[in-house]
Protein backbone atom coordinates (compact mmCIF):
# COMPACT_ATOMS: atom_id res chain seq x y z
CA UNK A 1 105.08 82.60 77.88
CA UNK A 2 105.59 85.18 74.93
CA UNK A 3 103.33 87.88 77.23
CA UNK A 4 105.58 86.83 80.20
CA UNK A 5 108.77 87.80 78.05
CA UNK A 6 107.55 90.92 77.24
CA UNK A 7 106.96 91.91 80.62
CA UNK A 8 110.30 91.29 82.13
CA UNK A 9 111.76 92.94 78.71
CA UNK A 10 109.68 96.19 79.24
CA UNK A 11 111.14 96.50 83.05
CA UNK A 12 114.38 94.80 82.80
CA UNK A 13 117.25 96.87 81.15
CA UNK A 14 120.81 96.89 81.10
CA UNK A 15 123.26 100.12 80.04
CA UNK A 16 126.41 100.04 80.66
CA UNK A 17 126.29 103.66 82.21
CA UNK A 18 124.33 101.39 84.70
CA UNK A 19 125.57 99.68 87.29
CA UNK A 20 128.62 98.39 85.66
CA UNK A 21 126.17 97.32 82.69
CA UNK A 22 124.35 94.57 84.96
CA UNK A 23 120.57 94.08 84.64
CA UNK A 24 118.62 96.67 86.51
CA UNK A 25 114.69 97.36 87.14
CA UNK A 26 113.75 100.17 84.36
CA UNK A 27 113.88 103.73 86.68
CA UNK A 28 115.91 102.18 89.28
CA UNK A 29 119.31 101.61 89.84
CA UNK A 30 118.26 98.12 91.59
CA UNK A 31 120.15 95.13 89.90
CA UNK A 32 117.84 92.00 89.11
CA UNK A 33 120.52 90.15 91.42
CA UNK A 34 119.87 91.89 94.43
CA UNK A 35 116.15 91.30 94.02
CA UNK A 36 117.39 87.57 93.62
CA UNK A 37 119.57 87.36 96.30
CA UNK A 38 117.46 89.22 99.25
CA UNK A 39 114.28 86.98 98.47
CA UNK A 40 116.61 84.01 98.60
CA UNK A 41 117.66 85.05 102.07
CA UNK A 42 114.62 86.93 103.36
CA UNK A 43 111.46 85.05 101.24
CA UNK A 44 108.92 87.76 102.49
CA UNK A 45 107.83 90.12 99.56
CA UNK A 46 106.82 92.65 102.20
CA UNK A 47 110.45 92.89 103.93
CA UNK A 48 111.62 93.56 100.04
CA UNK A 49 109.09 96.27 99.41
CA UNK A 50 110.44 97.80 102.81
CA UNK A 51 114.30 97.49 101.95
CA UNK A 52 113.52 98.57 98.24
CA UNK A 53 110.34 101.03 98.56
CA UNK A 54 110.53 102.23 94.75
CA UNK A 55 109.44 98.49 93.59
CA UNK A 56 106.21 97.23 92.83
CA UNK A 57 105.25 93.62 92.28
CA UNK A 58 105.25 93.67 88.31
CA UNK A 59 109.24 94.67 89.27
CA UNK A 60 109.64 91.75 91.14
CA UNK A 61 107.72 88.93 89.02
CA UNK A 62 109.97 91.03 86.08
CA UNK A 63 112.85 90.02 87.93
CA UNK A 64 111.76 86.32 88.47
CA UNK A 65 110.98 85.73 85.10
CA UNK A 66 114.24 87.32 83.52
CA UNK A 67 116.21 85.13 86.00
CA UNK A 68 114.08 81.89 84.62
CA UNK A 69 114.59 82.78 81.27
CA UNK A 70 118.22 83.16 81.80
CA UNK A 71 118.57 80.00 83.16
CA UNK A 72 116.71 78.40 80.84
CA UNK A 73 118.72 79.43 77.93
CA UNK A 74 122.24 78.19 79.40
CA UNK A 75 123.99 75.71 77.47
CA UNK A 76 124.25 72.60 79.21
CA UNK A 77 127.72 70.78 79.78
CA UNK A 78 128.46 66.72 79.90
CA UNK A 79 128.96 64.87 83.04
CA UNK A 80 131.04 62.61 83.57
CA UNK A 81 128.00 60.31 83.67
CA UNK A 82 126.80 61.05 80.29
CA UNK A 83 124.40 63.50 81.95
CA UNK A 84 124.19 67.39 81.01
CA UNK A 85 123.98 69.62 83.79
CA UNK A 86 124.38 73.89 83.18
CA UNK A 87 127.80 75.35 83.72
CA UNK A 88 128.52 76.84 87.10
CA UNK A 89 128.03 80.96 86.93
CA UNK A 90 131.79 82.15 87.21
């Protein structure tokens, strides 16, 4: 997992000269979002690579693992249950 870290850290970066500060591939002005959000709605790596031609598939994998470890760090909040579920992104 450590190696994994490191790759999304070497290719993930965020300024806040940058695209409002949001994470971005390194080089690119490509949020880790948008990478996100058009595999979510168009799962074909090769329909990516053809909206996004400047990406490779250490970018993408990058981006994948960056949103994992995001998610896996969020706290986690009560239910009503008893349960802990994470927050809802606002």
């Amino acid at each position: 997992m450590a190696a994994e870290q490191r790759t999304y850290q070497e290719r993930i970066t965020q300024d806040p000269e940058v695209m409002v500060g949001k994470p971005v591939v390194r080089g690119t002005r490509i949020p880790v979002e948008r990478v996100i959000q058009h595999l979510a709605e168009t799962p074909d790596i090769e329909d990516l690579f053809a909206a996004y031609p400047e990406l490779t598939i250490e970018d993408v994998k990058a981006c994948l693992e960056y949103a994992h470890d995001t998610l896996r760090r969020r706290p986690r909040l009560p239910r009503r249950d008893g349960a802990h579920v994470a927050p809802a992104h606002v």
